[in-house]
C-alpha atoms as a PDB file:
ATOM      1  CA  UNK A   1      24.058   7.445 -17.064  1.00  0.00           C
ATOM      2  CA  UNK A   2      20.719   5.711 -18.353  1.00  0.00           C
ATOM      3  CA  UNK A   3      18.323   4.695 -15.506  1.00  0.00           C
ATOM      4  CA  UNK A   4      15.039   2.508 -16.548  1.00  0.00           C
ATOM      5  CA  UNK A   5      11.633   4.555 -16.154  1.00  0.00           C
ATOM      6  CA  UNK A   6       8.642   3.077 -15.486  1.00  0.00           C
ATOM      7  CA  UNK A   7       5.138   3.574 -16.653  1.00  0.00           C
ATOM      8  CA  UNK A   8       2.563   3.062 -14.837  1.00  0.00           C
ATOM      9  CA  UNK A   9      -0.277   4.992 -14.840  1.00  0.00           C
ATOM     10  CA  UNK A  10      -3.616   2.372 -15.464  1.00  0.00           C
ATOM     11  CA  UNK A  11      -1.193  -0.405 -14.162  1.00  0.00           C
ATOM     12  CA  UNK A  12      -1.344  -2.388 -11.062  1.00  0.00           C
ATOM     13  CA  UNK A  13       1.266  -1.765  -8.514  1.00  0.00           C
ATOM     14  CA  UNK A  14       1.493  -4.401  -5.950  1.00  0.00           C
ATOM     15  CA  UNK A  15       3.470  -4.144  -2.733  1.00  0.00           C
ATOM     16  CA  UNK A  16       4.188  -7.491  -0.574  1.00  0.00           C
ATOM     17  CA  UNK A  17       6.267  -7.190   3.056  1.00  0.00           C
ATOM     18  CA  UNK A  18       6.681  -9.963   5.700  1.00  0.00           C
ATOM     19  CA  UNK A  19       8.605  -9.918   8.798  1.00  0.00           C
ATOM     20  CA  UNK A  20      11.395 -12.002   9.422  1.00  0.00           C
ATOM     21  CA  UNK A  21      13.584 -12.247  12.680  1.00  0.00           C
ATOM     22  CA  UNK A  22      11.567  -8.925  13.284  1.00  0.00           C
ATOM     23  CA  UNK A  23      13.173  -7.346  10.050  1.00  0.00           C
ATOM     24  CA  UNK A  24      11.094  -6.186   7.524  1.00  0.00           C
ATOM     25  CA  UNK A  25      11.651  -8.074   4.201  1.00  0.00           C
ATOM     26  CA  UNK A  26       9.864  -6.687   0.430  1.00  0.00           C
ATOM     27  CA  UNK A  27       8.712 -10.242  -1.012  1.00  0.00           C
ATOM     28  CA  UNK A  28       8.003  -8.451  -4.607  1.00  0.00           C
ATOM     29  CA  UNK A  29       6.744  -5.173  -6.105  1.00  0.00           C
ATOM     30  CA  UNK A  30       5.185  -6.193  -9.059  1.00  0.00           C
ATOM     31  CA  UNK A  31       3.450  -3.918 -11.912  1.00  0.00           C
ATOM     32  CA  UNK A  32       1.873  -3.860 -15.615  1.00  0.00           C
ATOM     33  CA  UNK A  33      -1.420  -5.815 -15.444  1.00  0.00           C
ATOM     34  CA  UNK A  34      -4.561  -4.051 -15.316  1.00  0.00           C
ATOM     35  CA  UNK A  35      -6.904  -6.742 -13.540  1.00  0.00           C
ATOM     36  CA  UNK A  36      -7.754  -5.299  -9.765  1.00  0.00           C
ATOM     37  CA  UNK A  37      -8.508  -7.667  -7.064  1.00  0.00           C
ATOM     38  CA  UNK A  38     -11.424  -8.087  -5.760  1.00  0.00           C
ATOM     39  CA  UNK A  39     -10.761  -6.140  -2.692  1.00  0.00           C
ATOM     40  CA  UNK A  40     -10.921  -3.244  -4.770  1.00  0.00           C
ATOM     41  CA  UNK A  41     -11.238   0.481  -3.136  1.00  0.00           C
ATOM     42  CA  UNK A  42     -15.030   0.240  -3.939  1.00  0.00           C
ATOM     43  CA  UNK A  43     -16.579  -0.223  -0.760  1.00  0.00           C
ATOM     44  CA  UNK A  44     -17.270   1.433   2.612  1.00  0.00           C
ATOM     45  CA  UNK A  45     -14.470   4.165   3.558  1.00  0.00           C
ATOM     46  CA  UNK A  46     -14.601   5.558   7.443  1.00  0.00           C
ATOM     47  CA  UNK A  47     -12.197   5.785  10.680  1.00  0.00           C
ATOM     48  CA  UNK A  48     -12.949   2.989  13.228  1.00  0.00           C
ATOM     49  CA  UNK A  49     -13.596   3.655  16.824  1.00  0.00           C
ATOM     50  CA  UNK A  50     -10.171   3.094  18.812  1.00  0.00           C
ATOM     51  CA  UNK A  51     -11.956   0.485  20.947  1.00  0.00           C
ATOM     52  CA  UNK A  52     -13.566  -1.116  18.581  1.00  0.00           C
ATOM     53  CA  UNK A  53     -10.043  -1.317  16.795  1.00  0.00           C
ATOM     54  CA  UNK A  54      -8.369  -3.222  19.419  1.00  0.00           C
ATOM     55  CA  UNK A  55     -11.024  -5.007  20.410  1.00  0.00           C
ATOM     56  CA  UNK A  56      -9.218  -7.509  18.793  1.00  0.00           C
ATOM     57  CA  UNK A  57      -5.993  -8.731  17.869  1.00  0.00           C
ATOM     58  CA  UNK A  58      -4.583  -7.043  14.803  1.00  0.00           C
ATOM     59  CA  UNK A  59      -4.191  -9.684  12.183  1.00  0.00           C
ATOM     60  CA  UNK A  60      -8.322 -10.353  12.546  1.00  0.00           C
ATOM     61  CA  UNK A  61      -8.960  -6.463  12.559  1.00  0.00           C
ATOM     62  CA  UNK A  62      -6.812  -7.037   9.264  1.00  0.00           C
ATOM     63  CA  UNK A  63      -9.066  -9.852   8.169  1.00  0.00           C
ATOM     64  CA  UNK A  64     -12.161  -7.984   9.110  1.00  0.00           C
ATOM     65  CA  UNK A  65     -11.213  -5.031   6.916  1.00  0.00           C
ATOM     66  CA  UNK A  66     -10.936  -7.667   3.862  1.00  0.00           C
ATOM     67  CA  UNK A  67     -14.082  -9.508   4.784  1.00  0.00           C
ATOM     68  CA  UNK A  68     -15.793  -5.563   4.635  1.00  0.00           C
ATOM     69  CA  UNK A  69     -17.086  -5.989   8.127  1.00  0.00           C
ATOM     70  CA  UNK A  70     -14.924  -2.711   8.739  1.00  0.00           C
ATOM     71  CA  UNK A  71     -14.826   0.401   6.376  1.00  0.00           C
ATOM     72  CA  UNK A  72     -11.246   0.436   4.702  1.00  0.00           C
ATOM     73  CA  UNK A  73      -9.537   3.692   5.783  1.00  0.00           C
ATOM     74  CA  UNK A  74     -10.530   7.046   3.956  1.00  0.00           C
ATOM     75  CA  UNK A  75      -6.941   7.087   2.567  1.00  0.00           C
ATOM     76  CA  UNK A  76      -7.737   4.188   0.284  1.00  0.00           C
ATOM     77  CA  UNK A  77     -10.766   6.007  -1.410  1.00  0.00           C
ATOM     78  CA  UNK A  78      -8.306   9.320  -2.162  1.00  0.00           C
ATOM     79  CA  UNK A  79      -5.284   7.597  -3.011  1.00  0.00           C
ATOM     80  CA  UNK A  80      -6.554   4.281  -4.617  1.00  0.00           C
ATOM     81  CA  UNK A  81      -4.138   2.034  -2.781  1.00  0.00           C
ATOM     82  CA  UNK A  82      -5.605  -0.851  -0.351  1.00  0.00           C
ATOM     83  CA  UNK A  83      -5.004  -3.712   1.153  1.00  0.00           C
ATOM     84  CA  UNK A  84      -5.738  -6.993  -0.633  1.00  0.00           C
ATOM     85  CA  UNK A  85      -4.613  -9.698   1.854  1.00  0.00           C
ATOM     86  CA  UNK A  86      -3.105 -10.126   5.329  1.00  0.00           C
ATOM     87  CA  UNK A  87      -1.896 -12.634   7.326  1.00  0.00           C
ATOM     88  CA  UNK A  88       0.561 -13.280  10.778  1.00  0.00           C
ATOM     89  CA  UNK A  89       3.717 -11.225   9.170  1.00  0.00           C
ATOM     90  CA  UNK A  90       3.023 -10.477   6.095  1.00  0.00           C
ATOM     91  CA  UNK A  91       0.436  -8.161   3.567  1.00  0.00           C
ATOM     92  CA  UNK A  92      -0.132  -7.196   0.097  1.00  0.00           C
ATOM     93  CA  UNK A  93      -1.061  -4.445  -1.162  1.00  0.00           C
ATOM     94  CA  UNK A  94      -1.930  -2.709  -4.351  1.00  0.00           C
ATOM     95  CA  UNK A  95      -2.583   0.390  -6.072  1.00  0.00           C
ATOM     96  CA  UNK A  96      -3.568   1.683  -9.335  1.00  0.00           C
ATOM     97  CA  UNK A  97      -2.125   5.634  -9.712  1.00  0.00           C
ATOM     98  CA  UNK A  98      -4.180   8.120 -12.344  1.00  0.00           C
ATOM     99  CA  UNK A  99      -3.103  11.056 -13.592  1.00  0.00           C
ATOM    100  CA  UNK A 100      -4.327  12.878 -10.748  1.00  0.00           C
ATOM    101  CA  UNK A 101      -0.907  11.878  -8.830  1.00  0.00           C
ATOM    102  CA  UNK A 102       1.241  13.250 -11.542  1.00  0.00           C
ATOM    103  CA  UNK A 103       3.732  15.934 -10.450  1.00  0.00           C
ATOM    104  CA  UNK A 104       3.976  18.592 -13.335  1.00  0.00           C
ATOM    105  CA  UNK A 105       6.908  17.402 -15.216  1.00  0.00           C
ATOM    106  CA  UNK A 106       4.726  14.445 -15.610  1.00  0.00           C
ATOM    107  CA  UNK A 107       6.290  11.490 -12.939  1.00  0.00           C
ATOM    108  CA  UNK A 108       4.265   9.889 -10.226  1.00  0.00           C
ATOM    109  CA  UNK A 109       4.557  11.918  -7.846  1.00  0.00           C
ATOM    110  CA  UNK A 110       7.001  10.240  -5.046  1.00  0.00           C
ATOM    111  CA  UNK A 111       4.229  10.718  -2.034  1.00  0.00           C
ATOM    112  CA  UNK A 112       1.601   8.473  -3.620  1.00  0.00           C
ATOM    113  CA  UNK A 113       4.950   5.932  -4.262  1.00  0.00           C
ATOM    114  CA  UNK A 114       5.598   6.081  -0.311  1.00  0.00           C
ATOM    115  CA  UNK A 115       2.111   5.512   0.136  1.00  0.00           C
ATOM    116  CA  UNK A 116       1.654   1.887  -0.336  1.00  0.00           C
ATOM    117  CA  UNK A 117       5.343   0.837   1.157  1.00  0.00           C
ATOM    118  CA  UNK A 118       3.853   2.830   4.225  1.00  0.00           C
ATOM    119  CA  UNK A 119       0.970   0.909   4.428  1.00  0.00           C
ATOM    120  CA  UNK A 120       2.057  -2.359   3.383  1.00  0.00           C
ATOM    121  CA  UNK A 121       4.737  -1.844   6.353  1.00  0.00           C
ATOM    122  CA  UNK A 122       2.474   0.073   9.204  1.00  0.00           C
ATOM    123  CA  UNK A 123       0.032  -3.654   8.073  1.00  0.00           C
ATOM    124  CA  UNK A 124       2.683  -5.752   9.223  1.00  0.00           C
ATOM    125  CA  UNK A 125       3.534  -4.995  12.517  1.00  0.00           C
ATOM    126  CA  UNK A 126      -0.052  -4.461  12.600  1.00  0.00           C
ATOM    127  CA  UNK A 127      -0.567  -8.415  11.828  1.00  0.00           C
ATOM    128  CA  UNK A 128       1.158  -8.914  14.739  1.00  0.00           C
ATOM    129  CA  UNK A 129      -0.239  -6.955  17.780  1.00  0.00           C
ATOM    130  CA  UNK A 130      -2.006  -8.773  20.404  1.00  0.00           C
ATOM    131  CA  UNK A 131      -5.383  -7.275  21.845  1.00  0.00           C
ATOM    132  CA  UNK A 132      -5.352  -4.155  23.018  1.00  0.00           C
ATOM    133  CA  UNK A 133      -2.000  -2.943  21.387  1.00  0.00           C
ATOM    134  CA  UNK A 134      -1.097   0.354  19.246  1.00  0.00           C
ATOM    135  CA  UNK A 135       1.855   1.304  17.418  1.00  0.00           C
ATOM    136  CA  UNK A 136       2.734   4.033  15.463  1.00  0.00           C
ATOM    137  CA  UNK A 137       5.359   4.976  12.254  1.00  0.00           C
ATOM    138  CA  UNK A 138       8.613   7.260  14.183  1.00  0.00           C
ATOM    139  CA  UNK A 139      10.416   6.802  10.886  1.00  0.00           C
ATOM    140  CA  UNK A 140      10.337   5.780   7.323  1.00  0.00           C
ATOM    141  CA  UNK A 141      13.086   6.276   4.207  1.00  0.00           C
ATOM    142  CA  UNK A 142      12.484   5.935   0.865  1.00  0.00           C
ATOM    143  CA  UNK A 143      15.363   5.593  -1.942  1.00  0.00           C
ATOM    144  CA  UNK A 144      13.888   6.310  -5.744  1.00  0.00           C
ATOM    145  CA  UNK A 145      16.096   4.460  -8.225  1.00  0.00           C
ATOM    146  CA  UNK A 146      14.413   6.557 -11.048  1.00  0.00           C
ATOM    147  CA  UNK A 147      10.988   7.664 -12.371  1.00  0.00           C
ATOM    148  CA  UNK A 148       7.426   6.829 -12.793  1.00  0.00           C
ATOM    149  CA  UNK A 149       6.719   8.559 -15.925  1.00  0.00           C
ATOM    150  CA  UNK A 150       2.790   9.174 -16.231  1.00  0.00           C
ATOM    151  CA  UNK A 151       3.046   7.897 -19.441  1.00  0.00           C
ATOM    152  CA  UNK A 152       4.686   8.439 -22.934  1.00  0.00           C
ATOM    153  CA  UNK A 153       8.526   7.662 -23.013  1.00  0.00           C
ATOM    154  CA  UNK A 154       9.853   3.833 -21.785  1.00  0.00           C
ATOM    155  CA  UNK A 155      13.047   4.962 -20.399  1.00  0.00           C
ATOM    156  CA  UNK A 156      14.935   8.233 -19.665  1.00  0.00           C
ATOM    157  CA  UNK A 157      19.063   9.115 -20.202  1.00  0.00           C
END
């Protein structure tokens, strides 16, 4: 059976969930262009204090992340995925792999793919708490449909 591979190593990946009737829904995942946002991973990295955190509700901690009055989380620096816009119930992310996250038979490795749908979902119900208000990620499944080839072939039988 022939299964489509991707390539995308120096390509854009960009995840977008929103919540509907408290279900999660993927808007798009779209990849291949090389222009970054300008909420790029080059700026301040750090944890927040807790209390600062939910100081206030968490769509404008969100917002205060993108408007770099916050450090974006130390994650973003290692794995080059961040968040690029937010609002009530829905985020986008994107991320640009490098080699670096290459397993050896040369596929993005399937961690740095859960990465961003991790974020990009952990962001949404995020958008929505109200001051004061934690959550945390009990599960998450991922399904791969095929490869992210680091680069070379187009497709894979």
């Amino acid at each position: 059976m022939s299964r489509e591979v991707a390539q995308l190593i120096g390509k854009k990946l960009d995840v977008i969930l929103s919540l509907a009737d408290d279900e999660l829904v993927v808007e798009g995942a779209a990849r291949g262009e090389t222009n970054l946002s300008e909420h790029s991973p080059f700026q301040a990295f750090g944890v927040v204090d807790p209390a600062i955190a939910t100081a206030a509700t968490g769509l404008d901690f969100l917002k205060s992340m993108l408007e770099r009055r916050e450090p974006s989380p130390p994650f973003s620096e290692t794995t080059d995925i961040w968040i690029v816009s937010a609002e009530m119930g829905r985020v986008v992310f994107e991320g640009m792999p490098s080699a670096r996250f290459c397993n050896p038979m040369g596929v993005i490795h399937g961690g740095w793919l859960a990465t961003p749908l991790d974020s990009c979902m952990e962001c949404v119900v995020h958008s929505t708490l109200k001051v004061a208000q934690t959550y945390t990620t009990i599960e998450m499944k991922t399904v791969n449909m095929g490869s992210v080839l680091c680069g070379g072939a187009e497709s894979a039988h």
